[in-house]
C-alpha atoms as a PDB file:
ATOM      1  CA  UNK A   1      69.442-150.494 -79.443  1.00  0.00           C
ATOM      2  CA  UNK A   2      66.757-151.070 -76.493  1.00  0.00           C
ATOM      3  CA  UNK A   3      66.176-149.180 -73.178  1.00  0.00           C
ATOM      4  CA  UNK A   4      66.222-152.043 -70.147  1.00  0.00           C
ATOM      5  CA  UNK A   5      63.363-150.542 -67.759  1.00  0.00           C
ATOM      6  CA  UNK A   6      63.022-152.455 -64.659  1.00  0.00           C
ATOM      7  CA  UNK A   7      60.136-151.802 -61.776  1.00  0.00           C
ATOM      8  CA  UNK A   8      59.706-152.494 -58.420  1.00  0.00           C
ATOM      9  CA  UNK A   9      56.963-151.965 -55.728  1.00  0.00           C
ATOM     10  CA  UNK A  10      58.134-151.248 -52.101  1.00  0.00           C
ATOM     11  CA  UNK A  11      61.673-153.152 -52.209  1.00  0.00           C
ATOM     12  CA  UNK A  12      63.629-152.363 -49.377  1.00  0.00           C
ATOM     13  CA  UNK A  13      65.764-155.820 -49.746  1.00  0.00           C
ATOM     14  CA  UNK A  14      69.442-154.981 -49.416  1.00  0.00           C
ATOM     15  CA  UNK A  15      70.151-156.440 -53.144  1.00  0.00           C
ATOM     16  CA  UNK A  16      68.017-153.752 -54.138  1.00  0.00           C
ATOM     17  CA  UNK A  17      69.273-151.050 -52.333  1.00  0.00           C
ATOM     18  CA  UNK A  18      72.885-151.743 -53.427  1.00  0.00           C
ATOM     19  CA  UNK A  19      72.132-151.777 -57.290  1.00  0.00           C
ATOM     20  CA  UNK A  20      73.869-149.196 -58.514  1.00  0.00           C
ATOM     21  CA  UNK A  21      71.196-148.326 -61.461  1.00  0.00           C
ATOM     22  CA  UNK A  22      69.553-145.186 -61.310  1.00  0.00           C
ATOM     23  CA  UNK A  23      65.941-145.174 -59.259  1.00  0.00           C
ATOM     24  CA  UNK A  24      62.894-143.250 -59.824  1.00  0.00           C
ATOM     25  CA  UNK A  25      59.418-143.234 -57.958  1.00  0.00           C
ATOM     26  CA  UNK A  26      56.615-143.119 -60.873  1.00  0.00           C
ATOM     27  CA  UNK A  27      55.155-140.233 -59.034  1.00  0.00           C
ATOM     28  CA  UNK A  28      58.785-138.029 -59.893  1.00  0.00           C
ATOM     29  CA  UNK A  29      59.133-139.654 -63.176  1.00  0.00           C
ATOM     30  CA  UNK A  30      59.393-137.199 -66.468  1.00  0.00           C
ATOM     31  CA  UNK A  31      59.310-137.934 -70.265  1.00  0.00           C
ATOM     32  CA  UNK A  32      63.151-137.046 -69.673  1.00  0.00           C
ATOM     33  CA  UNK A  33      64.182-139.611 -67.725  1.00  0.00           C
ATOM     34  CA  UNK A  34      62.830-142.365 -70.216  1.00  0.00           C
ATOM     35  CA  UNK A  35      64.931-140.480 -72.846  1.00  0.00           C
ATOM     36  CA  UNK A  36      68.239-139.961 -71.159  1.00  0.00           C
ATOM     37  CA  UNK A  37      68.354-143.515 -69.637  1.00  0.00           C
ATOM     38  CA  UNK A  38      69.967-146.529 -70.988  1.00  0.00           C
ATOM     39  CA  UNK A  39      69.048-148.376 -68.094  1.00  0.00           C
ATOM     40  CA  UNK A  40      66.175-147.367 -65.288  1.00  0.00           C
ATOM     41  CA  UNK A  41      64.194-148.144 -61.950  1.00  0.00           C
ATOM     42  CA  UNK A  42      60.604-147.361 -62.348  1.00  0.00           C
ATOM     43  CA  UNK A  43      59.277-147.367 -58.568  1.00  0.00           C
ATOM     44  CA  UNK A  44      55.730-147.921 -57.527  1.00  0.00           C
ATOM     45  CA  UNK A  45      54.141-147.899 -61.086  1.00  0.00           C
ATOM     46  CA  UNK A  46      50.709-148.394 -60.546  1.00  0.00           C
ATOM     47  CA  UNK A  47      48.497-151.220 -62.439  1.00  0.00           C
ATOM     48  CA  UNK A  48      47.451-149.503 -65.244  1.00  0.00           C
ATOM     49  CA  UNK A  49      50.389-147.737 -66.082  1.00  0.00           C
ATOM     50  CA  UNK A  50      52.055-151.664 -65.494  1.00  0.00           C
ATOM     51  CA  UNK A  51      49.551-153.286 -67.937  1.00  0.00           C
ATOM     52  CA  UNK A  52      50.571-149.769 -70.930  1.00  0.00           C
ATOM     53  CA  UNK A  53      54.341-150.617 -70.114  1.00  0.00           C
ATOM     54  CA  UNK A  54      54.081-154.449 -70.680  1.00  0.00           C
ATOM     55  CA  UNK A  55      51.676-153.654 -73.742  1.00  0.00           C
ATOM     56  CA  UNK A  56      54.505-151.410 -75.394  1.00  0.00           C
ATOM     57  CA  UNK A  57      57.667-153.158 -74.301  1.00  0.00           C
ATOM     58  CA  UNK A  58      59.629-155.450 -76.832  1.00  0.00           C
ATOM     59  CA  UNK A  59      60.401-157.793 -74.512  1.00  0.00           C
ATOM     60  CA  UNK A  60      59.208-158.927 -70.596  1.00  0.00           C
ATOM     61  CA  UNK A  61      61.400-160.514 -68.074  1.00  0.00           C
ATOM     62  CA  UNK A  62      60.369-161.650 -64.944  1.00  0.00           C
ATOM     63  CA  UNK A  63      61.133-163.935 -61.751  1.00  0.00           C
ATOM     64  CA  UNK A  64      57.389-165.374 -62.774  1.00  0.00           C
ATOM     65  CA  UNK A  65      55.521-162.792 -61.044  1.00  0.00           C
ATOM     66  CA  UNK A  66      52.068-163.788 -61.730  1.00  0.00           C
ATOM     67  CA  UNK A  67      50.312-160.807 -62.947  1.00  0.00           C
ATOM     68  CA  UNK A  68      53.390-159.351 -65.109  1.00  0.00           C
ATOM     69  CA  UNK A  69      53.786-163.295 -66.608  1.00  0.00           C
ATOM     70  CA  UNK A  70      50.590-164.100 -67.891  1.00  0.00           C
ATOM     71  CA  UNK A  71      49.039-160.372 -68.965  1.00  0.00           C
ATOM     72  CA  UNK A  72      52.916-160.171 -71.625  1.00  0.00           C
ATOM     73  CA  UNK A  73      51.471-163.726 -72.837  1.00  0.00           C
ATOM     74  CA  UNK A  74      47.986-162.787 -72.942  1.00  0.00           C
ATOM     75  CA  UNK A  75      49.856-159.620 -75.451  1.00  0.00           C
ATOM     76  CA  UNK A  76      51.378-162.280 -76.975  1.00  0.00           C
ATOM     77  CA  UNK A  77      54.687-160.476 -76.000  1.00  0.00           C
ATOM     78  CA  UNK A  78      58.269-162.082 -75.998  1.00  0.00           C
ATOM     79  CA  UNK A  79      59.014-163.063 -72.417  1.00  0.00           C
ATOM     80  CA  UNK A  80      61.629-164.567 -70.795  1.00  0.00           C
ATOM     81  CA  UNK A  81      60.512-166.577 -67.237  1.00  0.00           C
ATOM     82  CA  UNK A  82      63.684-167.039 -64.542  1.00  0.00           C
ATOM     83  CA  UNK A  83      62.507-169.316 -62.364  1.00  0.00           C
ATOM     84  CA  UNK A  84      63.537-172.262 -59.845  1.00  0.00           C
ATOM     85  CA  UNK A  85      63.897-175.828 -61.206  1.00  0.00           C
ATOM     86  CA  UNK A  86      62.275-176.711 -58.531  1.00  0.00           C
ATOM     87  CA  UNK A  87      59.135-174.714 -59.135  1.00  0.00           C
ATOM     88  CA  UNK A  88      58.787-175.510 -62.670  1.00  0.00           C
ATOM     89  CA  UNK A  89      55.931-178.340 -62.991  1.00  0.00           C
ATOM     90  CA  UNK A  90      54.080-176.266 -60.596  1.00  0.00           C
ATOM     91  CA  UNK A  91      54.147-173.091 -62.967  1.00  0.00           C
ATOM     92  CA  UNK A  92      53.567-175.319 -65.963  1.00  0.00           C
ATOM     93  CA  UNK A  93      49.834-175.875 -65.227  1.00  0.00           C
ATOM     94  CA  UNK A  94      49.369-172.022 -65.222  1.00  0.00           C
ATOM     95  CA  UNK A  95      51.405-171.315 -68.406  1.00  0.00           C
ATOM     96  CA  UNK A  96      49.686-171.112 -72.135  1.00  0.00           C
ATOM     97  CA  UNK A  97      52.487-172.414 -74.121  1.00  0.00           C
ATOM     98  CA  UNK A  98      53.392-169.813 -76.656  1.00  0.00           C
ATOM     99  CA  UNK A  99      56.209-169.466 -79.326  1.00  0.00           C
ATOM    100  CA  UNK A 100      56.883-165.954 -77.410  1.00  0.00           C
ATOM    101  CA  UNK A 101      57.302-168.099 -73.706  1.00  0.00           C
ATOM    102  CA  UNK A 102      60.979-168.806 -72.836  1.00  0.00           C
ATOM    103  CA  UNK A 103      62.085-170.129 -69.105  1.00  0.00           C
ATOM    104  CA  UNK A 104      65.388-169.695 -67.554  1.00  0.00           C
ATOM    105  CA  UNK A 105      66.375-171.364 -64.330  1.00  0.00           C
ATOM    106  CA  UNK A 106      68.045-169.289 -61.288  1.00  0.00           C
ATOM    107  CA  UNK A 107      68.538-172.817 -59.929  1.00  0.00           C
ATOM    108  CA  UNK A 108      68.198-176.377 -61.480  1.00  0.00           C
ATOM    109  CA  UNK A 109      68.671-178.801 -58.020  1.00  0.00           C
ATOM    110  CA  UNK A 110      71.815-177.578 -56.032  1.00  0.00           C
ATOM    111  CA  UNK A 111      73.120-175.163 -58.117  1.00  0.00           C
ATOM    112  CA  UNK A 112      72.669-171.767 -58.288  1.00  0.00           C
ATOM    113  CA  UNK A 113      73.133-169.656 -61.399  1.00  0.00           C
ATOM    114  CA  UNK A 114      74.672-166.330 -61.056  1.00  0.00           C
ATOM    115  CA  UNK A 115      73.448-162.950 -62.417  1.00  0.00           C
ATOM    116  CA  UNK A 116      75.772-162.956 -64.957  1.00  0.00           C
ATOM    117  CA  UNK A 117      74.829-166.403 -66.135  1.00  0.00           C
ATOM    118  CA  UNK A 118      71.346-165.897 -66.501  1.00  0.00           C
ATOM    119  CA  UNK A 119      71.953-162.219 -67.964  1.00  0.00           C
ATOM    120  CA  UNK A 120      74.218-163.863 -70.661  1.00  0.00           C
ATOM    121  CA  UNK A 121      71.359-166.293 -71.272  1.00  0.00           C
ATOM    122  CA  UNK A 122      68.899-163.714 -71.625  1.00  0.00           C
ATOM    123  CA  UNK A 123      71.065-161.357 -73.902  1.00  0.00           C
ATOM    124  CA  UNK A 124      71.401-164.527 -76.286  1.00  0.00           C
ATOM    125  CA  UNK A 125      67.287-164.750 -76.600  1.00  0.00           C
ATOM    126  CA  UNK A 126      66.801-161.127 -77.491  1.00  0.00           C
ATOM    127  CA  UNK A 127      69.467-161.355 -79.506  1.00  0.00           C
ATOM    128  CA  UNK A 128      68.098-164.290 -81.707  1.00  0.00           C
ATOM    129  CA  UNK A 129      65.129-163.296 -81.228  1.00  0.00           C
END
């Protein structure tokens, strides 16, 4: 039974806007909120609060941003990588291959993969894991 925390710095993209998940600027955020939540928007979280929240998490999921990628290795974390097809040989040469370092693809030539696709994926790898 895990909390899904997700963060974001400055999104104003119209996908964003229209999630209907529950949104809360680090500044406003209270022990409360982590509690009550299921499922929650961390906004703006500065780096070192970042790095403490990676550190503690069970597992990291990203669309291989750099920073958030490499320091949930370098914890030896579980993550989970959604990336291009496309992009993949590229990433390889900055990715220590770990036990804990999954990738999912968001695309794999022409095709795109829904959300619900790749969420299904993901549920299956915590769940095995």
């Amino acid at each position: 039974n895990k909390k899904v925390i997700l963060t974001t710095f400055n999104n104003n993209l119209n996908y964003y806007n229209n999630l209907n998940i529950k949104k809360i600027n680090f500044n406003n955020l209270q022990y409360q909120d982590l509690i009550d939540s299921k499922i929650l928007i961390i906004e703006n979280i500065p780096i070192t609060y970042f790095h403490n929240l990676i550190k503690n998490s069970y597992a990291n999921i990203s669309c291989h941003s750099g920073l958030f990628v490499h320091s949930s290795l370098a914890l030896n974390k579980f993550t989970i990588d959604i990336i291009n097809k496309s992009q993949e040989k590229w990433l390889n040469t900055w990715i220590d291959y770990k036990k804990s370092y999954i990738k999912t693809y968001k695309s794999i030539n022409n095709k795109s993969y829904n959300i619900n696709e790749i969420m299904n994926f993901i549920h299956e790898q915590i769940k095995n894991k």
